[in-house]
Every structure is written in structure tokens, then in C-alpha cells.
N, C-alpha and C. Protein backbone atom coordinates (compact mmCIF):
# COMPACT_ATOMS: atom_id res chain seq x y z
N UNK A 1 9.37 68.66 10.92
CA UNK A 1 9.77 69.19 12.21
C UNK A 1 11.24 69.63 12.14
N UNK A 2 11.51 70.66 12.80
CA UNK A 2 13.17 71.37 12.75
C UNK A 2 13.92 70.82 13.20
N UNK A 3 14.73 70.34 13.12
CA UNK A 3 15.82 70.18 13.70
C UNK A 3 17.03 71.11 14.31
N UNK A 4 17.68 71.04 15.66
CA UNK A 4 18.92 71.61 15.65
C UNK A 4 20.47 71.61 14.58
N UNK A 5 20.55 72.00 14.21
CA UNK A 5 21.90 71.81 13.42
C UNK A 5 23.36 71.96 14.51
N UNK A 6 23.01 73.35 14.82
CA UNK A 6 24.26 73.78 15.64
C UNK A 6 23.94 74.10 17.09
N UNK A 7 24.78 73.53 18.34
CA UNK A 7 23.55 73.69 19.24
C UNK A 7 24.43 74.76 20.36
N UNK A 8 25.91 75.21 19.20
CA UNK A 8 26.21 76.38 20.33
C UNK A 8 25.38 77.82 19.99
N UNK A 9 24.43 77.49 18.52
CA UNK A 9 24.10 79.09 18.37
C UNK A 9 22.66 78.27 17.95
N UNK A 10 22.24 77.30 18.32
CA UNK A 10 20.58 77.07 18.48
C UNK A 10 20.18 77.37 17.08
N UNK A 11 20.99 77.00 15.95
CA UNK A 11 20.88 77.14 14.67
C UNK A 11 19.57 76.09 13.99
N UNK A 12 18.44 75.67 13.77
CA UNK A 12 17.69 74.61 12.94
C UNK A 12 17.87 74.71 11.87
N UNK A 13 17.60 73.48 11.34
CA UNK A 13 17.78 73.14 10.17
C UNK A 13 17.29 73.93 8.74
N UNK A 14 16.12 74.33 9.26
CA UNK A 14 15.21 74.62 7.68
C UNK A 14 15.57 76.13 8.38
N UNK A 15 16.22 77.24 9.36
CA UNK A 15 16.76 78.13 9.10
C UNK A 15 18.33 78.18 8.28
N UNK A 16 19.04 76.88 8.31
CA UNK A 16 20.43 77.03 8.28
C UNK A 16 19.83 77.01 6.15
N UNK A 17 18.87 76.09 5.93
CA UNK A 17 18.81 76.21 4.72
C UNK A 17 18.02 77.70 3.96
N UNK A 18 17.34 78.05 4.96
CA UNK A 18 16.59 78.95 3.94
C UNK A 18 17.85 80.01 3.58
N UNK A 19 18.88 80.12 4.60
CA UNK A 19 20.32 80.87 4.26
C UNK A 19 20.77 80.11 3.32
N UNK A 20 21.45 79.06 3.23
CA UNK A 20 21.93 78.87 2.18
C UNK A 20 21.36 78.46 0.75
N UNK A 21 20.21 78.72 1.11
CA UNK A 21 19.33 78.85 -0.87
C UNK A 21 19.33 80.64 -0.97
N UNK A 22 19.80 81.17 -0.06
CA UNK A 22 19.71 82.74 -0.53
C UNK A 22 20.89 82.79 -0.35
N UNK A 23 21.76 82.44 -0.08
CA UNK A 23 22.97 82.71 -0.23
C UNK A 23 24.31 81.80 -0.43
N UNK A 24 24.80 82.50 -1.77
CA UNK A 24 26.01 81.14 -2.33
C UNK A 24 27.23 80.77 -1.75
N UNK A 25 26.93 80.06 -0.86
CA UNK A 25 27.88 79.95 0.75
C UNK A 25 28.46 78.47 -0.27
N UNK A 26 29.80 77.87 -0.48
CA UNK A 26 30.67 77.03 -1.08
C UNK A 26 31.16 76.13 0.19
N UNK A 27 31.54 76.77 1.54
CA UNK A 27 32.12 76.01 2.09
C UNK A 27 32.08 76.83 3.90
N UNK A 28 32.22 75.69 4.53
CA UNK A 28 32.25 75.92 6.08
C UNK A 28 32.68 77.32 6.24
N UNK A 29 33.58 77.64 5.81
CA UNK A 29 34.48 78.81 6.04
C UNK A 29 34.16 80.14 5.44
N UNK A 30 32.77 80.17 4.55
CA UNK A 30 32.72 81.04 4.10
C UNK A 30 31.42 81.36 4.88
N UNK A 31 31.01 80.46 5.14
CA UNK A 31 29.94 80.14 6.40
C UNK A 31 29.96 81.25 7.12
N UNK A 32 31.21 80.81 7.72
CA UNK A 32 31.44 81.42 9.23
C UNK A 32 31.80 82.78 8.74
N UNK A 33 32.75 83.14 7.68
CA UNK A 33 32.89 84.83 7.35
C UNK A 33 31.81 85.46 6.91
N UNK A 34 30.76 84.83 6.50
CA UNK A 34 29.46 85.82 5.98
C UNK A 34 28.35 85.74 7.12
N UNK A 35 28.36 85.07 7.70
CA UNK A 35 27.48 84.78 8.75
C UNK A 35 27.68 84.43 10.44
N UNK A 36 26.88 84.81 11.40
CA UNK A 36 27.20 84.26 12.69
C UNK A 36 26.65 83.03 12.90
N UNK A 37 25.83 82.44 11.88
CA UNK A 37 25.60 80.83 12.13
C UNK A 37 26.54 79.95 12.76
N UNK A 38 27.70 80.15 12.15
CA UNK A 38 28.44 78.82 12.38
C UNK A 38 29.76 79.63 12.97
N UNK A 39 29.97 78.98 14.13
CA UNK A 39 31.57 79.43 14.88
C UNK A 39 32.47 78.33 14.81
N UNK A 40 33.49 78.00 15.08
CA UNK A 40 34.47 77.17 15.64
C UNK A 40 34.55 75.93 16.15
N UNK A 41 33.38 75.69 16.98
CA UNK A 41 33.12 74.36 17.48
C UNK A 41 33.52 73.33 17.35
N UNK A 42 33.01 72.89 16.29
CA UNK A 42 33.79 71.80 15.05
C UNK A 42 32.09 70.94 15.27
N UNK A 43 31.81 70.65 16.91
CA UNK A 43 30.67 70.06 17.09
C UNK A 43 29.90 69.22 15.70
N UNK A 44 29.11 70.60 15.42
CA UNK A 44 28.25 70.00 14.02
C UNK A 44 28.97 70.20 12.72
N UNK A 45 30.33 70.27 12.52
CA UNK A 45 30.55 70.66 11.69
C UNK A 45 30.01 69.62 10.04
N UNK A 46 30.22 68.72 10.51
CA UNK A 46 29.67 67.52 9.26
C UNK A 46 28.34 67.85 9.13
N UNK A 47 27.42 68.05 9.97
CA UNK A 47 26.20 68.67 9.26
C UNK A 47 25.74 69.70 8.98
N UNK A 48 27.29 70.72 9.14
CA UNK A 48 26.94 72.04 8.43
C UNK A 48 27.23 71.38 6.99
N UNK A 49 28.19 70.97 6.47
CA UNK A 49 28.78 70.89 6.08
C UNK A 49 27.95 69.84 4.80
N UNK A 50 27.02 68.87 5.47
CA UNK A 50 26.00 68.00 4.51
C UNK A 50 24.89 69.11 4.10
N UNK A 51 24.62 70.35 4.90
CA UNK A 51 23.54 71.47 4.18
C UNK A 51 24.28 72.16 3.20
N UNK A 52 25.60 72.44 3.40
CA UNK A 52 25.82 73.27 2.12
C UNK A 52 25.91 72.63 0.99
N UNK A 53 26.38 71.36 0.69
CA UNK A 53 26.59 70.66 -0.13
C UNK A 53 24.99 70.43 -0.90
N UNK A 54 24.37 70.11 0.52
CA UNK A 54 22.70 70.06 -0.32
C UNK A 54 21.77 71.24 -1.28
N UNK A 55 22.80 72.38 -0.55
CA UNK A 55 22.10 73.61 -1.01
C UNK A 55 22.55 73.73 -2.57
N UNK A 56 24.28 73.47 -2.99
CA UNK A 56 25.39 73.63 -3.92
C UNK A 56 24.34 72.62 -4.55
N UNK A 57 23.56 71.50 -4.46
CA UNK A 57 23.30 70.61 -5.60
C UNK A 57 21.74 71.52 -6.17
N UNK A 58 21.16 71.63 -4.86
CA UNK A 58 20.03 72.50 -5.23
C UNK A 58 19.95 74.00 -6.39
N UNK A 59 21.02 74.48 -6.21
CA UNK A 59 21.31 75.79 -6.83
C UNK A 59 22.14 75.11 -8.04
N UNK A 60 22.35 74.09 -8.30
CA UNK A 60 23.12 73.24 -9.72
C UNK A 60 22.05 72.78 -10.24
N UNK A 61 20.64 72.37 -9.67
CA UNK A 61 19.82 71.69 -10.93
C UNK A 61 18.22 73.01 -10.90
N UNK A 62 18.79 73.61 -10.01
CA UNK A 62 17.92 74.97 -10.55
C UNK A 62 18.56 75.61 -11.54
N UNK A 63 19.71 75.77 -11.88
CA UNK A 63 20.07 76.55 -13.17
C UNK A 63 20.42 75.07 -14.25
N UNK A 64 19.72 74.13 -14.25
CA UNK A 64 20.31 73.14 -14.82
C UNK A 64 21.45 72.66 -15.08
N UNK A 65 22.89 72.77 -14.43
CA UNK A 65 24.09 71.81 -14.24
C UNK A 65 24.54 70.79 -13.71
N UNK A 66 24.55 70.00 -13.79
CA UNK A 66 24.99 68.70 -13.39
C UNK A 66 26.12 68.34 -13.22
């Protein structure tokens, strides 16, 4: 079941990820310059912030790096 991530732009979860497995987003901030997902808030920022990291490990043991 989805979850909200961000609830000033009604962002869910398994949308905020299917973006960041298509796209090599590093950090909050690059977030917010490539995308309107994420604004200013600060709100969710820790769980933007636990998806990208999840995505960065995902896209590290798909090309095998550790």
C-alpha cells in the first residue's frame, strides 16, 4: 500500500521511488532542481531523504559496488 511521502505535493512513496530508480538524484537538493517533487518544507525532508539513499544503494548493487 502507498504511502504519502510529501504531503505539501501529495507525493507517495512507490511514485517518489519509481523517480529515483530512473533517475540519479544524489541528494535533497538535486531533488528539488530536477524535479517538482520536493519543495522547501523541510516537513518530510528525512524521508525524502531515507528514499534517495535507498535508491543510491539500489543503483550500487545493480551495477555491483559496494
Amino acid at each position: 500500500m502507498a504511502e504519502v511521502v510529501c504531503l505539501c505535493n501529495e507525493v507517495l512513496d512507490v511514485d517518489l521511488r519509481e523517480y529515483l530508480d530512473a533517475h540519479p538524484i544524489s541528494s535533497i537538493e538535486e531533488l528539488r532542481e530536477q524535479a517538482s517533487i520536493c519543495n522547501k518544507c523541510m516537513q518530510c525532508q528525512e524521508l525524502v531523504e531515507a528514499e534517495i539513499y535507498q535508491a543510491r544503494v539500489r543503483r550500487q548493487q545493480a551495477t555491483g559496488q559496494y
